[in-house]
C-alpha atoms as a PDB file:
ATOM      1  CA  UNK A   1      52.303 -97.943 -41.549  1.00  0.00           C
ATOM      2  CA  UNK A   2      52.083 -97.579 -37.910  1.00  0.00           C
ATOM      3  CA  UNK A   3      51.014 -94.618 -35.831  1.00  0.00           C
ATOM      4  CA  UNK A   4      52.441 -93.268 -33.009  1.00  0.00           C
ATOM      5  CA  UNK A   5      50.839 -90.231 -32.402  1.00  0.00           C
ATOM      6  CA  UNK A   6      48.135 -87.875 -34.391  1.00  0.00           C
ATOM      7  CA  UNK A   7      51.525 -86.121 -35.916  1.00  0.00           C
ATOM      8  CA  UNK A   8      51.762 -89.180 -37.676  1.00  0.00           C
ATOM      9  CA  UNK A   9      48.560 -88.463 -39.413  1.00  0.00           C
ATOM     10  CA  UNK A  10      49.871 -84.848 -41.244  1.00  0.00           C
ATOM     11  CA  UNK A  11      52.204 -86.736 -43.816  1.00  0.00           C
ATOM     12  CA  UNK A  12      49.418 -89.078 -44.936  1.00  0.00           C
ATOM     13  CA  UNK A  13      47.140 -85.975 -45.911  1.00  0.00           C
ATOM     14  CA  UNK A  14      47.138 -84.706 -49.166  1.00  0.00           C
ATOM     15  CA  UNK A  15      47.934 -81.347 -48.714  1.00  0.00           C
ATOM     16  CA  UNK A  16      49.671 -81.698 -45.053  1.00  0.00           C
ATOM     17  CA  UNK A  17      50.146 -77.627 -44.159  1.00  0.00           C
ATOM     18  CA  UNK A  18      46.668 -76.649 -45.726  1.00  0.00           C
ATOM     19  CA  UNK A  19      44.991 -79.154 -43.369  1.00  0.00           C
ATOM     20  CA  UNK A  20      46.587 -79.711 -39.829  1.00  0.00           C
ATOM     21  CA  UNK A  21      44.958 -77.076 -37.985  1.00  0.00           C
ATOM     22  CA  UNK A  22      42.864 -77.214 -35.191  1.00  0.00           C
ATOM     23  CA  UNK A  23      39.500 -76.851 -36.129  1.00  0.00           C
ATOM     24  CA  UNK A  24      39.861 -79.127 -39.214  1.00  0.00           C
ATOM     25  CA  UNK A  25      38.588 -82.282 -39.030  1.00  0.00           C
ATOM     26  CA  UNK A  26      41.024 -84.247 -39.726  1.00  0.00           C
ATOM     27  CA  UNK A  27      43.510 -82.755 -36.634  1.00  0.00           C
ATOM     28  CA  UNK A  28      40.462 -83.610 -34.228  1.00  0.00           C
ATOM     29  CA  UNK A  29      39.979 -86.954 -35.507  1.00  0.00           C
ATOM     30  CA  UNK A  30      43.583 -87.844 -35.378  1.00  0.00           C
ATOM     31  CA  UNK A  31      44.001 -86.361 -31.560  1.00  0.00           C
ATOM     32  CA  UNK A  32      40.788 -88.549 -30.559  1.00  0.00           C
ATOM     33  CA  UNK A  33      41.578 -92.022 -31.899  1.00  0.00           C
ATOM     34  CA  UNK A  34      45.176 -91.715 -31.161  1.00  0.00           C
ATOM     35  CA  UNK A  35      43.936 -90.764 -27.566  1.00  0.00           C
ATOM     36  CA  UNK A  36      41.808 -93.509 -27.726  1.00  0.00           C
ATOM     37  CA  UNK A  37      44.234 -96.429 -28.209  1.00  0.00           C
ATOM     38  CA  UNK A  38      41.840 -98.525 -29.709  1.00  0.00           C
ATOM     39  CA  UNK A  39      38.134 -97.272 -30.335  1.00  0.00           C
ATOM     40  CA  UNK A  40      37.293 -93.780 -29.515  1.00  0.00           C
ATOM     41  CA  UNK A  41      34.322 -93.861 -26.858  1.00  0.00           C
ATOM     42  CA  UNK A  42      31.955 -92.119 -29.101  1.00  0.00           C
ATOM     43  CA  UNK A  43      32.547 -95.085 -31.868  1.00  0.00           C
ATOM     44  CA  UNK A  44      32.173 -97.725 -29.222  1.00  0.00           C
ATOM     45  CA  UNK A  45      29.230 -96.749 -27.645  1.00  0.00           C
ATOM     46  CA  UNK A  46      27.488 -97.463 -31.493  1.00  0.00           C
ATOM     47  CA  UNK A  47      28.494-101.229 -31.481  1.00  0.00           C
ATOM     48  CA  UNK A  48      28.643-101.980 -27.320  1.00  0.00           C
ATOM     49  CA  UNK A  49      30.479-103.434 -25.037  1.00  0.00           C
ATOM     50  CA  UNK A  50      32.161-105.951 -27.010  1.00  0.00           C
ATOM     51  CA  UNK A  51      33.167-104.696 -29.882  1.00  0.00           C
ATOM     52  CA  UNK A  52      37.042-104.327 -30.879  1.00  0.00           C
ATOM     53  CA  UNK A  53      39.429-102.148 -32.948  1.00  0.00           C
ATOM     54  CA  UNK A  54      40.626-104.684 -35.666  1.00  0.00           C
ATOM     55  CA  UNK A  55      42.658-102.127 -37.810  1.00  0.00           C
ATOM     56  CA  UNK A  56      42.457 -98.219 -38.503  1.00  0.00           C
ATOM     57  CA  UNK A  57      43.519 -96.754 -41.397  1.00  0.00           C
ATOM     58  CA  UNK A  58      43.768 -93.105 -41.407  1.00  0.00           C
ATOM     59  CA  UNK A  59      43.268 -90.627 -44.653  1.00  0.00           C
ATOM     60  CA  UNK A  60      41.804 -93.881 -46.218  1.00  0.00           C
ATOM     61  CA  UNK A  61      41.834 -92.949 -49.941  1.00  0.00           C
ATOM     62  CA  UNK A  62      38.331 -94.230 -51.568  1.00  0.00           C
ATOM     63  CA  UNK A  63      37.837 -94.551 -55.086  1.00  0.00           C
ATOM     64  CA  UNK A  64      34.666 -91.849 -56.623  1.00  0.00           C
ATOM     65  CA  UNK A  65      33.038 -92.792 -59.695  1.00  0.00           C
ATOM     66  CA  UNK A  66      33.638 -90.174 -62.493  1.00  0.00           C
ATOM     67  CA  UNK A  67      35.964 -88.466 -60.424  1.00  0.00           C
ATOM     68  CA  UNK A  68      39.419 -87.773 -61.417  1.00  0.00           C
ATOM     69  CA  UNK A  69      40.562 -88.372 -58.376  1.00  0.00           C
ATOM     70  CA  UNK A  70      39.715 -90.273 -55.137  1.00  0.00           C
ATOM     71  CA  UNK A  71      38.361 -88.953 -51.582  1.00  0.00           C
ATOM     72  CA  UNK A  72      40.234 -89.658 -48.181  1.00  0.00           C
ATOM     73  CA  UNK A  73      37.817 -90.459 -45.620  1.00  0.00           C
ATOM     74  CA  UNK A  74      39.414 -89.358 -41.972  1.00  0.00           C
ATOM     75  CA  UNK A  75      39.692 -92.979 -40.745  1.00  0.00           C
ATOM     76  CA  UNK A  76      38.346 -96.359 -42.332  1.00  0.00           C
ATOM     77  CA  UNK A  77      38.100 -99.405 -39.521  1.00  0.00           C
ATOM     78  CA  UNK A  78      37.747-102.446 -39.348  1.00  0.00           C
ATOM     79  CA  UNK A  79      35.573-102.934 -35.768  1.00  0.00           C
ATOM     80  CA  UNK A  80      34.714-107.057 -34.478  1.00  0.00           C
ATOM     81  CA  UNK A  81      31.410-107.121 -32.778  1.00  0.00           C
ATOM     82  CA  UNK A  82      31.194-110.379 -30.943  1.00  0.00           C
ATOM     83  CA  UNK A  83      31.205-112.812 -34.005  1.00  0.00           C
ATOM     84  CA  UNK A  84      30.971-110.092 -37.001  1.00  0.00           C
ATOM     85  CA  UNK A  85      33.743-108.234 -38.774  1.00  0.00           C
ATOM     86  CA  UNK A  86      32.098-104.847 -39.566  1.00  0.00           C
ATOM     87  CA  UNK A  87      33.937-101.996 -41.990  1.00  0.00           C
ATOM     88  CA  UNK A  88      33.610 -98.133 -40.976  1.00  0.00           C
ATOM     89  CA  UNK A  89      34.296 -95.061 -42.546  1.00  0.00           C
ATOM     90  CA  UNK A  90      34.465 -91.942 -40.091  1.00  0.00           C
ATOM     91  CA  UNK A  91      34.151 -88.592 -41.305  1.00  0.00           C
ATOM     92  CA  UNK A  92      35.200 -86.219 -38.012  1.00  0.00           C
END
């Protein structure tokens, strides 16, 4: 689904009221790639000049072995770097 704006984010965590605040992580992360519209500078500066925002995912669940439950990462990305396709997982 779509984002419009980091509000967007709140109903994709998994406890929504416990964790939009500011401070949290997950409230800054969503303010700076929304901001961003497309890579955040910080991420961009990692892979250069010509690297692109394929696709962001935000409160990416991820799978934990022996867990009984999966982890949400704050954002997973896809990112192209001239001719690679490179997969990210940010933790803000």
């Amino acid at each position: 689904m779509p984002t419009n704006s980091a509000e967007d984010w709140r109903n994709l965590l998994g406890e929504p009221i416990k964790h939009w605040k500011i401070g949290y992580s997950v409230y800054a992360t969503a303010q700076c790639w929304e901001a961003a519209n497309g890579l955040p500078q910080e991420i961009a500066e990692i892979f250069g000049t010509k690297s692109e925002l394929l696709l962001a995912i935000p409160e990416h669940k991820v799978p934990l072995a022996g867990g009984t439950r999966g982890s949400q990462c704050d954002v997973f990305a896809l990112v192209r770097v001239t001719d690679k396709t490179i997969a990210v997982s940010v933790e803000g």
